[in-house]
Structure formats: C-alpha cells, structure tokens
PDB file of N, CA and C in Angstrom:
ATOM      1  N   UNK A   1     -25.509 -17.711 -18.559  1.00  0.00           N
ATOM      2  CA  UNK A   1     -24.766 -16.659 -19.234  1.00  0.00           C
ATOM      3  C   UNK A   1     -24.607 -15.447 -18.312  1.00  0.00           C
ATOM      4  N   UNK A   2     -25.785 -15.195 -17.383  1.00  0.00           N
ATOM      5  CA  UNK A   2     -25.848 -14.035 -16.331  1.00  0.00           C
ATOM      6  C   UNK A   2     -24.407 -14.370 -15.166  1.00  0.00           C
ATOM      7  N   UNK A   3     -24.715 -14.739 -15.014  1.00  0.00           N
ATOM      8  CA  UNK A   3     -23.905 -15.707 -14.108  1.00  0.00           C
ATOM      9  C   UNK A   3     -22.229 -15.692 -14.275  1.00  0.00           C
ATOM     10  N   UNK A   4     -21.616 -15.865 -15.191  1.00  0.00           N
ATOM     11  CA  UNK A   4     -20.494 -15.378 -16.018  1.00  0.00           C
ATOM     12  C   UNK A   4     -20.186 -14.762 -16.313  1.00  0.00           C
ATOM     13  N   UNK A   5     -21.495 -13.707 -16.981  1.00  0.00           N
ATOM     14  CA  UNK A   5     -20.835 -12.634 -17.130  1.00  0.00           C
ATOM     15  C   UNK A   5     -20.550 -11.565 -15.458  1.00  0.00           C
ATOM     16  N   UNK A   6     -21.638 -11.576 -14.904  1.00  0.00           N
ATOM     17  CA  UNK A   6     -21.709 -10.806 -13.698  1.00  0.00           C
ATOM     18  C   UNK A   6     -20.263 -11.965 -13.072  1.00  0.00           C
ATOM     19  N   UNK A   7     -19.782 -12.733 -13.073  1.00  0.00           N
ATOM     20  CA  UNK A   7     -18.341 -13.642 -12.275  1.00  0.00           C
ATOM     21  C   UNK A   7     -17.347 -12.688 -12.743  1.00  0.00           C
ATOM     22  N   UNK A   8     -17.496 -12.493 -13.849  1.00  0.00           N
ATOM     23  CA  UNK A   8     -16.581 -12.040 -14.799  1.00  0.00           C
ATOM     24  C   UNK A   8     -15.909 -10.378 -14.528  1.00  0.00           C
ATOM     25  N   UNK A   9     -17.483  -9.653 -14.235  1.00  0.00           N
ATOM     26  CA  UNK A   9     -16.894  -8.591 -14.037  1.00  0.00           C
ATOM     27  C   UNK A   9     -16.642  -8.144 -12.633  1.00  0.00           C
ATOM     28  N   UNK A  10     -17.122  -9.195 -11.442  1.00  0.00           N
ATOM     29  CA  UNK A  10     -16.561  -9.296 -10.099  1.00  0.00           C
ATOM     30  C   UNK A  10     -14.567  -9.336 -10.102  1.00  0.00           C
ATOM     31  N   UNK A  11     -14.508  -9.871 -10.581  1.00  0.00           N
ATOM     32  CA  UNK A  11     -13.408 -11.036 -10.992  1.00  0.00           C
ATOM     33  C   UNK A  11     -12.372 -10.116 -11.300  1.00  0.00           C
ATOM     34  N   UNK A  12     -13.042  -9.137 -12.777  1.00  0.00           N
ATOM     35  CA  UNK A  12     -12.093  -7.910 -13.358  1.00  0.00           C
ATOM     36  C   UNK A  12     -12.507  -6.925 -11.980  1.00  0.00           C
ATOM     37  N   UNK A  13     -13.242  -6.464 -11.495  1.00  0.00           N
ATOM     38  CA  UNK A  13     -13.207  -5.275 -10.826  1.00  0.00           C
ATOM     39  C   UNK A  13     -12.349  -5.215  -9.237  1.00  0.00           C
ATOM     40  N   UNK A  14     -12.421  -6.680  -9.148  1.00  0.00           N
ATOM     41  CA  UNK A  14     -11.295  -6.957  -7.869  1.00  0.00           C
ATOM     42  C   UNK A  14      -9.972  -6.598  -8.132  1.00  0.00           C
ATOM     43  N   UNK A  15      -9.585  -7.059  -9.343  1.00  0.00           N
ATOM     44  CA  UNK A  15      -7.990  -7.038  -9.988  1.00  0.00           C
ATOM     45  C   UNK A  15      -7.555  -5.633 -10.213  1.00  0.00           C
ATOM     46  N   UNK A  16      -8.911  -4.852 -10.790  1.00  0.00           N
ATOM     47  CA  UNK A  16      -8.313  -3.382 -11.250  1.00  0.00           C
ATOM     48  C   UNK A  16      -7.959  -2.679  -9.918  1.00  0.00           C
ATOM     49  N   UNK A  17      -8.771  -2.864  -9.097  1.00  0.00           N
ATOM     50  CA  UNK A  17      -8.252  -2.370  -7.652  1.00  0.00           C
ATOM     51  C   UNK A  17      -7.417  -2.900  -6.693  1.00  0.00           C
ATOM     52  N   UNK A  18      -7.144  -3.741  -6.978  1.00  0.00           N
ATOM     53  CA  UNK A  18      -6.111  -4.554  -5.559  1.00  0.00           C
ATOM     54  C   UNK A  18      -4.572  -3.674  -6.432  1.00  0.00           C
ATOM     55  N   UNK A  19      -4.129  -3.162  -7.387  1.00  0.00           N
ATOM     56  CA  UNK A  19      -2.665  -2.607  -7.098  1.00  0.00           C
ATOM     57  C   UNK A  19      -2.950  -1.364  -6.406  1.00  0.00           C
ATOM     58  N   UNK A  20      -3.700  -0.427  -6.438  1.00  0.00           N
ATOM     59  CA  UNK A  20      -3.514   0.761  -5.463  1.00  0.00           C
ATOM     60  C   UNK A  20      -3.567   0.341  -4.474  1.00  0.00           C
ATOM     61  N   UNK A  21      -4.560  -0.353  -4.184  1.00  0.00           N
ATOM     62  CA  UNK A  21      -4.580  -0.833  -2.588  1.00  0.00           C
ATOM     63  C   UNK A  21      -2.852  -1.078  -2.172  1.00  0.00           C
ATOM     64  N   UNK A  22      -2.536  -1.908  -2.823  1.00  0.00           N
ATOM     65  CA  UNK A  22      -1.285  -2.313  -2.369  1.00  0.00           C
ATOM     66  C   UNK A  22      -0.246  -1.325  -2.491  1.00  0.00           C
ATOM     67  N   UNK A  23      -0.162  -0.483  -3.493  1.00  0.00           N
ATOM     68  CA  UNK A  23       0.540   0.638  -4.009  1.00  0.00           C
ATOM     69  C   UNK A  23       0.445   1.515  -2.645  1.00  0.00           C
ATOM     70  N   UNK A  24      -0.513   1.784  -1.828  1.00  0.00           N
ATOM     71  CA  UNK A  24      -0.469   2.688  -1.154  1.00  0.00           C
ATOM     72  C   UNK A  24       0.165   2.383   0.427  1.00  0.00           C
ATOM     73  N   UNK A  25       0.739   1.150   0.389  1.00  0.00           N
ATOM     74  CA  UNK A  25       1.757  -0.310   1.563  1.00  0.00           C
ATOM     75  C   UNK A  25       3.078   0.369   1.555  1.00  0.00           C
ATOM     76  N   UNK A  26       3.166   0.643   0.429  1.00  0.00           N
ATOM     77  CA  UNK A  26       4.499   1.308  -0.232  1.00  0.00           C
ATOM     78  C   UNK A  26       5.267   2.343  -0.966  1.00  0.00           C
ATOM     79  N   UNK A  27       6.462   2.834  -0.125  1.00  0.00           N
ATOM     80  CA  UNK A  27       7.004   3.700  -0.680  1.00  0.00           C
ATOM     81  C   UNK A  27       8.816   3.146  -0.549  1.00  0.00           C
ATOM     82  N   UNK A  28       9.988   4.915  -0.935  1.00  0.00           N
ATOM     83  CA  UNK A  28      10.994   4.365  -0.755  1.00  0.00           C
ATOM     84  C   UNK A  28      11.300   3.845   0.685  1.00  0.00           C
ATOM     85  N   UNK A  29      12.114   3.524   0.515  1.00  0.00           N
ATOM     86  CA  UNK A  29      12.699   2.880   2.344  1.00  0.00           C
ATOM     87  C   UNK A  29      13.026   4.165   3.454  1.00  0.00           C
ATOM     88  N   UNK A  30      13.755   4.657   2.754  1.00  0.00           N
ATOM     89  CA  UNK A  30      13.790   6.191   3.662  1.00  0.00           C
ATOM     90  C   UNK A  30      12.854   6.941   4.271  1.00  0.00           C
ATOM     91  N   UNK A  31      11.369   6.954   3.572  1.00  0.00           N
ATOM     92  CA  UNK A  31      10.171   8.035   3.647  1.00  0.00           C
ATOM     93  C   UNK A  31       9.322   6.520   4.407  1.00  0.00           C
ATOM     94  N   UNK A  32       9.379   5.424   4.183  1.00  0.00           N
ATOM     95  CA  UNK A  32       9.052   4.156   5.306  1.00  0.00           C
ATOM     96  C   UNK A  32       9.383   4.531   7.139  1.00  0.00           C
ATOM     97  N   UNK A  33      10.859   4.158   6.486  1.00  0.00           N
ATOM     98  CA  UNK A  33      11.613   4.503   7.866  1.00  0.00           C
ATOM     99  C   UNK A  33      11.421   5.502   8.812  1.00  0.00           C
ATOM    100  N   UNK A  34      11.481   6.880   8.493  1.00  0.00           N
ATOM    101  CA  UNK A  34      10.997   8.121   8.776  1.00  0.00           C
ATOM    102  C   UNK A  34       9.550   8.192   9.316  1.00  0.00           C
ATOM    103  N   UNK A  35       8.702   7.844   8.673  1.00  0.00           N
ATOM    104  CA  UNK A  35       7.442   7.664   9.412  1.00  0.00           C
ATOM    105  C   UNK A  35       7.731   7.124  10.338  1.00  0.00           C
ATOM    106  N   UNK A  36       8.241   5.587  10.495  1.00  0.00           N
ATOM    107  CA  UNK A  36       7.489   4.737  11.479  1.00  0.00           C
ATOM    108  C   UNK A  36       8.916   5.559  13.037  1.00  0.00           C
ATOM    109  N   UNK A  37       9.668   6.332  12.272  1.00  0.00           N
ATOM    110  CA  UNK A  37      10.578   6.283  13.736  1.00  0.00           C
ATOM    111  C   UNK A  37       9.751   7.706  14.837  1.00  0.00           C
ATOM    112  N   UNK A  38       9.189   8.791  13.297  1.00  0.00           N
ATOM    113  CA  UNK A  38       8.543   9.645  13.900  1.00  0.00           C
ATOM    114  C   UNK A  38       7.327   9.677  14.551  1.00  0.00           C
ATOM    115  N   UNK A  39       6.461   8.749  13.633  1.00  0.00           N
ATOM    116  CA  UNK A  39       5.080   8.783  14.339  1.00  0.00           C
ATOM    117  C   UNK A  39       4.831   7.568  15.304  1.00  0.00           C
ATOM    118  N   UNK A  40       5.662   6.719  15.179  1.00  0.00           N
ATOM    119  CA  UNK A  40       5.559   5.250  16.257  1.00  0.00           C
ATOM    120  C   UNK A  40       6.140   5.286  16.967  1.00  0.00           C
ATOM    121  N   UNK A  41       7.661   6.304  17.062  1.00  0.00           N
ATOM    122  CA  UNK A  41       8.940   5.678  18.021  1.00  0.00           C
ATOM    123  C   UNK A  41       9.243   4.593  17.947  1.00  0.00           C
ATOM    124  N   UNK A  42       9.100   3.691  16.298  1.00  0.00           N
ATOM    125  CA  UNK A  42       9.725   2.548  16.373  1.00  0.00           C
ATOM    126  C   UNK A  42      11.522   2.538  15.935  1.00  0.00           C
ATOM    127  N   UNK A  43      12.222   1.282  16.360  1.00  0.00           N
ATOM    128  CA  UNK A  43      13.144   1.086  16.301  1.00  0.00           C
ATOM    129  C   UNK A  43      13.848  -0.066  15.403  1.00  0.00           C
ATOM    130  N   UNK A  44      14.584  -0.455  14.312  1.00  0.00           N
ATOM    131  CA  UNK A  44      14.976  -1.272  13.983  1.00  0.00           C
ATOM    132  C   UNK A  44      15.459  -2.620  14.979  1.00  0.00           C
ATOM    133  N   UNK A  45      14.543  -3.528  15.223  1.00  0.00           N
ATOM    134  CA  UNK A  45      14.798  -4.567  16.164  1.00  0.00           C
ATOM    135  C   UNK A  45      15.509  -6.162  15.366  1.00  0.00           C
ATOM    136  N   UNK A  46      15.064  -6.639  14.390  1.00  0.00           N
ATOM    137  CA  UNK A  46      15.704  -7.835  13.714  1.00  0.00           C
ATOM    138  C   UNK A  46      15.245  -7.358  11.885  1.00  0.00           C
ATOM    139  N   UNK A  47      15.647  -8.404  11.782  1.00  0.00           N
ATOM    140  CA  UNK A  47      16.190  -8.414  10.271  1.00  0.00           C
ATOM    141  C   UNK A  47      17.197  -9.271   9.433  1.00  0.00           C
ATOM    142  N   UNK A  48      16.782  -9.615   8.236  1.00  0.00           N
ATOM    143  CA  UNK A  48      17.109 -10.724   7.090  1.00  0.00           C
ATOM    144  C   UNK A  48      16.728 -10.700   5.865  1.00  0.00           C
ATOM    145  N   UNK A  49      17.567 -11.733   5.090  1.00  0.00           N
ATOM    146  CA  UNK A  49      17.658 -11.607   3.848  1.00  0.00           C
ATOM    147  C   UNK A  49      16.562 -12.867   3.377  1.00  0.00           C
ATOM    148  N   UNK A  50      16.043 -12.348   2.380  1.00  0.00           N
ATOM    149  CA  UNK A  50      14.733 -13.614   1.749  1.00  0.00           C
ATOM    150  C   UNK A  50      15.105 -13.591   0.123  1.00  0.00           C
ATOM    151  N   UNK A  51      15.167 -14.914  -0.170  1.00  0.00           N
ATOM    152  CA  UNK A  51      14.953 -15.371  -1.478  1.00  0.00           C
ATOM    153  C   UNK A  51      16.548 -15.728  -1.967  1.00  0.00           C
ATOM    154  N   UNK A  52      17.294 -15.212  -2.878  1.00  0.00           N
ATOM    155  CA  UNK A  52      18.420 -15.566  -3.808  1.00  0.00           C
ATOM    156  C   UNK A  52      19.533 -14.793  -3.850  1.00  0.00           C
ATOM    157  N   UNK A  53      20.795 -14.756  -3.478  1.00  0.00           N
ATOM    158  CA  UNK A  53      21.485 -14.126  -3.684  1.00  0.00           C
ATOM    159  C   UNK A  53      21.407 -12.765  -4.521  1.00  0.00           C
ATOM    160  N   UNK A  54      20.791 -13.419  -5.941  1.00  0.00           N
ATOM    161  CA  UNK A  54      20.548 -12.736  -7.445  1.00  0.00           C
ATOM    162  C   UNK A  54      19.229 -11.579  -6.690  1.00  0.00           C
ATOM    163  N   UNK A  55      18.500 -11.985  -5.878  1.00  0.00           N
ATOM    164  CA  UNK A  55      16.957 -11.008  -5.952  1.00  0.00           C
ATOM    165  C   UNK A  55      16.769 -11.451  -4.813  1.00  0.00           C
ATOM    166  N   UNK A  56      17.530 -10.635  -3.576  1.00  0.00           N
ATOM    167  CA  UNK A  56      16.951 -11.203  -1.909  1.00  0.00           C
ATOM    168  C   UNK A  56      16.176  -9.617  -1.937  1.00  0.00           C
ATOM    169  N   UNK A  57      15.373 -10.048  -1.129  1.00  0.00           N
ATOM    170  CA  UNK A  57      14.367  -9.011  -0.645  1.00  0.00           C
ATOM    171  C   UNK A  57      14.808  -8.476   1.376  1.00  0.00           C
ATOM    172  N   UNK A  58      15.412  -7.550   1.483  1.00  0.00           N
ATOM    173  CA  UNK A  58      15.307  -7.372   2.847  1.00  0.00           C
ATOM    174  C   UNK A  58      14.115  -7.590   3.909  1.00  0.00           C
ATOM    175  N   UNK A  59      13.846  -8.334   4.844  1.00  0.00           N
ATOM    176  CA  UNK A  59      12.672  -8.681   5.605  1.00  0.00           C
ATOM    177  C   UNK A  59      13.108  -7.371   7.115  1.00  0.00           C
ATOM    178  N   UNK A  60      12.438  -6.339   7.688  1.00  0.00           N
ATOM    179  CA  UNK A  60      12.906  -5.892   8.847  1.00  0.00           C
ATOM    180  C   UNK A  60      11.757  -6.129   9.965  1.00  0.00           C
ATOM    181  N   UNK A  61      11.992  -5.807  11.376  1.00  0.00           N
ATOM    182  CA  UNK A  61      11.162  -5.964  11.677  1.00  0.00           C
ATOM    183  C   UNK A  61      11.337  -4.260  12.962  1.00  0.00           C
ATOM    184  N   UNK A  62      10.439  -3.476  12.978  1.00  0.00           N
ATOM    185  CA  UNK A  62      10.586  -2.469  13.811  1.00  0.00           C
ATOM    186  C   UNK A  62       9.199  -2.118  14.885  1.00  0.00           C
ATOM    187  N   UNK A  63      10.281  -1.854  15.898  1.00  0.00           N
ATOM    188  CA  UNK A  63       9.256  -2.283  17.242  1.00  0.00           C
ATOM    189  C   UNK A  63       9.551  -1.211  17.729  1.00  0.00           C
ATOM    190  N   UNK A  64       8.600  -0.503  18.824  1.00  0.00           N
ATOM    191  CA  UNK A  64       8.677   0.166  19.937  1.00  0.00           C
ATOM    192  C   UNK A  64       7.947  -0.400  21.463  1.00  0.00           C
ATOM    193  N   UNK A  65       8.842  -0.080  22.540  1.00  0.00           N
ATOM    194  CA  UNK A  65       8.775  -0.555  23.678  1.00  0.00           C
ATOM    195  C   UNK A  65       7.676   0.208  24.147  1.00  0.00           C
ATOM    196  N   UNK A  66       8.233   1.617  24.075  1.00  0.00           N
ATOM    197  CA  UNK A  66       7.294   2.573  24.163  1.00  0.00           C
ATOM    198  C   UNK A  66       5.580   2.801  24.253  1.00  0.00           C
ATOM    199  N   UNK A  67       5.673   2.491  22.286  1.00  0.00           N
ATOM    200  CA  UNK A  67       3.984   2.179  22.629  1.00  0.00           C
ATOM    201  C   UNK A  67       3.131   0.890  22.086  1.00  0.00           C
ATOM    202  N   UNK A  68       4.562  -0.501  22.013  1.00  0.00           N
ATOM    203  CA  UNK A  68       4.058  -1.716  21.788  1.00  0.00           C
ATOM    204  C   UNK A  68       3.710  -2.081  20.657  1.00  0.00           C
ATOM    205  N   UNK A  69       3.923  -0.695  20.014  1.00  0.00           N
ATOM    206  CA  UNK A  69       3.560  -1.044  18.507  1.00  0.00           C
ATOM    207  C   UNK A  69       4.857  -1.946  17.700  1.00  0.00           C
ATOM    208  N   UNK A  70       4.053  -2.424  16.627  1.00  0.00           N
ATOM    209  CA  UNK A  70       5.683  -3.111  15.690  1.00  0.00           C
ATOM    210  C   UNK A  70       5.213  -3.226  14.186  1.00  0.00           C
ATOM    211  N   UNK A  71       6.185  -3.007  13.288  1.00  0.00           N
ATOM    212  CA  UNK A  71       5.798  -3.588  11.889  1.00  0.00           C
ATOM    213  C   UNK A  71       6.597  -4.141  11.284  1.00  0.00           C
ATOM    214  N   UNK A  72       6.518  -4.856  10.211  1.00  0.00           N
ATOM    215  CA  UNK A  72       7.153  -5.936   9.246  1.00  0.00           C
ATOM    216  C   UNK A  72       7.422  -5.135   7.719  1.00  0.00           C
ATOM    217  N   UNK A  73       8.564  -4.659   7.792  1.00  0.00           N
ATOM    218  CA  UNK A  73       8.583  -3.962   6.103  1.00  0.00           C
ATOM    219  C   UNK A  73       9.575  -5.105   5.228  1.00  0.00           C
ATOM    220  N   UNK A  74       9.357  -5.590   3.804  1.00  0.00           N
ATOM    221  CA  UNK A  74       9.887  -5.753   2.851  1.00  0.00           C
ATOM    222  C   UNK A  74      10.491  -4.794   1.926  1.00  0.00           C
ATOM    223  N   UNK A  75      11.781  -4.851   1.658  1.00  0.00           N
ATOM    224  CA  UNK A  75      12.506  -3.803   0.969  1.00  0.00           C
ATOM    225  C   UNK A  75      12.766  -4.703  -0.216  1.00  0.00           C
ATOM    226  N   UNK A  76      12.781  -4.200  -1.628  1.00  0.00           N
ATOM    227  CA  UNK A  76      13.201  -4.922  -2.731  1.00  0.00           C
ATOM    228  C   UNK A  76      14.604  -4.437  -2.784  1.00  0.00           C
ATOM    229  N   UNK A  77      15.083  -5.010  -4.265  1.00  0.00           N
ATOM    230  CA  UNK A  77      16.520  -4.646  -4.600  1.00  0.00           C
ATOM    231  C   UNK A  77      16.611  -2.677  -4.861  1.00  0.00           C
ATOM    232  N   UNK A  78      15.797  -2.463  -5.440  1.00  0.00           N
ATOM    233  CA  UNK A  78      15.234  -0.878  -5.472  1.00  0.00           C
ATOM    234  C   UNK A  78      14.903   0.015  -5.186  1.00  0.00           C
ATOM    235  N   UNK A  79      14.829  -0.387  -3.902  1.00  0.00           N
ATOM    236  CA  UNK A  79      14.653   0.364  -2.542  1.00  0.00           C
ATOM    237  C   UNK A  79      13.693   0.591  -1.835  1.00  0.00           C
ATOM    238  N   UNK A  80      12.345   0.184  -2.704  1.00  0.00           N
ATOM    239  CA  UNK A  80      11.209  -0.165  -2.799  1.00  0.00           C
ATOM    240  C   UNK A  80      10.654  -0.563  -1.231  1.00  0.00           C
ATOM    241  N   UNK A  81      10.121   0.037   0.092  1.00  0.00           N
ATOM    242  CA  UNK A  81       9.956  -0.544   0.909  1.00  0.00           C
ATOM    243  C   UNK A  81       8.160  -0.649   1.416  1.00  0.00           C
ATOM    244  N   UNK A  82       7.645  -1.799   1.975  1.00  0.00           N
ATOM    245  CA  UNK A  82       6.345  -2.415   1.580  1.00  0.00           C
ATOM    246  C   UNK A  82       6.033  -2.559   3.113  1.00  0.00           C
ATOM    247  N   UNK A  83       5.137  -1.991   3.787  1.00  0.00           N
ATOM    248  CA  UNK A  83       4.037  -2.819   5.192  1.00  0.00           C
ATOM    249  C   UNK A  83       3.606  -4.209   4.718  1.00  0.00           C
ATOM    250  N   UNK A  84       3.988  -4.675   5.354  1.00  0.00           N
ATOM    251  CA  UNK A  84       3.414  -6.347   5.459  1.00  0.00           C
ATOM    252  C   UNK A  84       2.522  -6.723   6.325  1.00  0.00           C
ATOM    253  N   UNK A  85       2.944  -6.116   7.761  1.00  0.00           N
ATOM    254  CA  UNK A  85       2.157  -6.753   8.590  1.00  0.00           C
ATOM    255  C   UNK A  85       2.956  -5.584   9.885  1.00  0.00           C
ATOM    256  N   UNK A  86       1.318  -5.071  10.166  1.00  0.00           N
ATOM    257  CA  UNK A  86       1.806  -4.408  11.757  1.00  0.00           C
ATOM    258  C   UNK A  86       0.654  -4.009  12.513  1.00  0.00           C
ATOM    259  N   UNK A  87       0.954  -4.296  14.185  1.00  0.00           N
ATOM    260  CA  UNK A  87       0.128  -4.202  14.976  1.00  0.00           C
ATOM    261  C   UNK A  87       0.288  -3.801  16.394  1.00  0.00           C
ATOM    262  N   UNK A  88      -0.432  -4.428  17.586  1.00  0.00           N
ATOM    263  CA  UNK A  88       0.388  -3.846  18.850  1.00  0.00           C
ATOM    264  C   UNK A  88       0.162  -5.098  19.919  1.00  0.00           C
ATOM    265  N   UNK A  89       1.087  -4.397  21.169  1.00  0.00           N
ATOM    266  CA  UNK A  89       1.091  -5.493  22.147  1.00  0.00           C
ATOM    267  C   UNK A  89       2.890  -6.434  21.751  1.00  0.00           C
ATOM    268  N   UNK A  90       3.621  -5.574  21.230  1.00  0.00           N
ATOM    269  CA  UNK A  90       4.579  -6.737  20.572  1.00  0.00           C
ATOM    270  C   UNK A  90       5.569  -6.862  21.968  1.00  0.00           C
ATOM    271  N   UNK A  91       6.127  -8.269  21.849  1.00  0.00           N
ATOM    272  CA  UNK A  91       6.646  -8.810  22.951  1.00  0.00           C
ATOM    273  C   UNK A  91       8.006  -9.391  22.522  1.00  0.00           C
ATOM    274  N   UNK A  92       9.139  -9.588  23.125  1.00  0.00           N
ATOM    275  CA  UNK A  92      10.132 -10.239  22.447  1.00  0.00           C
ATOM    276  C   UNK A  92      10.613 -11.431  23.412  1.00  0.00           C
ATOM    277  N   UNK A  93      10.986 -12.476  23.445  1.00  0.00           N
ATOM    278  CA  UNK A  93      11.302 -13.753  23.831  1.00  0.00           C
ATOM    279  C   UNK A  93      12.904 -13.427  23.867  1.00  0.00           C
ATOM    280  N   UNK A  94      13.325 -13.751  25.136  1.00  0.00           N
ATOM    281  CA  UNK A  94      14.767 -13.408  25.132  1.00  0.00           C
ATOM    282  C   UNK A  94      15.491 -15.203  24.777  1.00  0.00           C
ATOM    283  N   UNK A  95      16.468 -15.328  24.273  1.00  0.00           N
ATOM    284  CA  UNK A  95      16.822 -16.314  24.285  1.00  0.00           C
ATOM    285  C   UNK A  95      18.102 -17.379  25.155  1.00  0.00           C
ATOM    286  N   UNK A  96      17.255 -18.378  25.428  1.00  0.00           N
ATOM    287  CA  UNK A  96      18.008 -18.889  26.995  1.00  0.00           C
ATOM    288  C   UNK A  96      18.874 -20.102  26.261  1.00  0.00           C
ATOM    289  N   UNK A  97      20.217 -19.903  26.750  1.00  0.00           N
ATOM    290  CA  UNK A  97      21.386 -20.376  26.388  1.00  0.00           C
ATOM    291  C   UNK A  97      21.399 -21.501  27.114  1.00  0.00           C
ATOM    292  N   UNK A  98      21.976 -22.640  26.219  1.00  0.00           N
ATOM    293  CA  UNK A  98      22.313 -23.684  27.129  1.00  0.00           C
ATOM    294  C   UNK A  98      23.738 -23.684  27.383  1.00  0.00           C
ATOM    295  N   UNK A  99      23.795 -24.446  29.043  1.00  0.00           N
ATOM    296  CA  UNK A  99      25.278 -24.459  29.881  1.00  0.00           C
ATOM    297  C   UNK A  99      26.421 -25.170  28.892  1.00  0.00           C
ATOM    298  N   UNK A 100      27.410 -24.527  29.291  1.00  0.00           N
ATOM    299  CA  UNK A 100      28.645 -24.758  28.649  1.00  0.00           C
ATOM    300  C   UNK A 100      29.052 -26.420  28.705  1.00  0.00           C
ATOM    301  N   UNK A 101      29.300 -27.148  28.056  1.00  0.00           N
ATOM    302  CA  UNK A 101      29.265 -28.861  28.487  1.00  0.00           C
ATOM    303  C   UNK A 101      27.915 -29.741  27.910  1.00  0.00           C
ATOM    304  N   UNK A 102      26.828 -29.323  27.911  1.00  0.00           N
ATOM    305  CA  UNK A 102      25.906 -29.635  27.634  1.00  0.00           C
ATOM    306  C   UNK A 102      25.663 -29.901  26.172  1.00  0.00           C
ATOM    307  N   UNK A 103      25.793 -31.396  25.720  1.00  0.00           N
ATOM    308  CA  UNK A 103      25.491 -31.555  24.139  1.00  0.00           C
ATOM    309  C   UNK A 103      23.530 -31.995  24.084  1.00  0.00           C
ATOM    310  N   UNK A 104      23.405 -30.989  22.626  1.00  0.00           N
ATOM    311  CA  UNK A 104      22.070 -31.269  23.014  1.00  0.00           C
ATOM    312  C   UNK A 104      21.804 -32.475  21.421  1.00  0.00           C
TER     313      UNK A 104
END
C-alpha cells in the first residue's frame, strides 16, 4: 500500500511540474527570434513545415558562424514559438551535386 501510494505521488508531482518547465521553452515567435539574433548572433539557416496541411507546425533551424552556436525552434499555428533543441560546435555539410549525364 506504501509503495503506491508514495508511486502515486512521485507520479502526480512529476506531472504538476513538467508544464512550467516546458512553459518556460516558450514564448511568441517574435520575442524567440529577437533573443536568439541579439544575444547569439544567430541567423535563420533552414526550415520546414511538419505535420498536416490543417495543423503544420513550422520546424526552423538558427545558427551562428560566429559563435557556433545553433537552435531548433517549433512555431505552432499561433505563433507560439518553442526551444527544442540547442547547442554548439554547429557545422553545415555543403551539398555535392552530381555531373550533368549521370543517372543515379
């Protein structure tokens, strides 16, 4: 019975806290943007659409050369924009074209 109940209130006390946590990933897209161009010198580098015509979520990805930094924001339909994932050392892979004639 100890056991369950103490699961129980692990269980609830994780849940009540994981939305601020996350709440605090996110703001509008504008006050996103603005940070990362002022305090990172990052730059809008790629970007796409995720999910459904009806409810695509913008995926971006913004990098600086500068100081290697980069991050991954999700934008909802609402303007809603979210950190996903960011770190440093970012590198970009240029992409090598194949010769004209060449069926692959």
């Amino acid at each position: 019975m100890f056991k369950r109940l103490f699961t129980a209130t692990v269980l609830f006390g994780m849940a009540a806290t994981a939305p601020p946590a996350f709440a605090a990933n996110c703001a509008l897209r504008d006050v996103v943007v603005e940070r990362l161009e002022s305090q990172f010198s990052e730059k809008l580098t790629a970007g796409g659409l995720q999910g459904s015509r009806a409810s695509s979520s913008l995926i971006e990805v913004w990098t600086s050369t500068d100081t290697g930094t980069f991050t991954v924001i999700v934008t909802n339909p609402q303007g809603i924009s979210c950190v996903v994932a960011a770190g440093t050392d970012w590198f970009q892979q240029e992409l090598v074209k194949e010769p004209e004639g060449v069926n692959s």
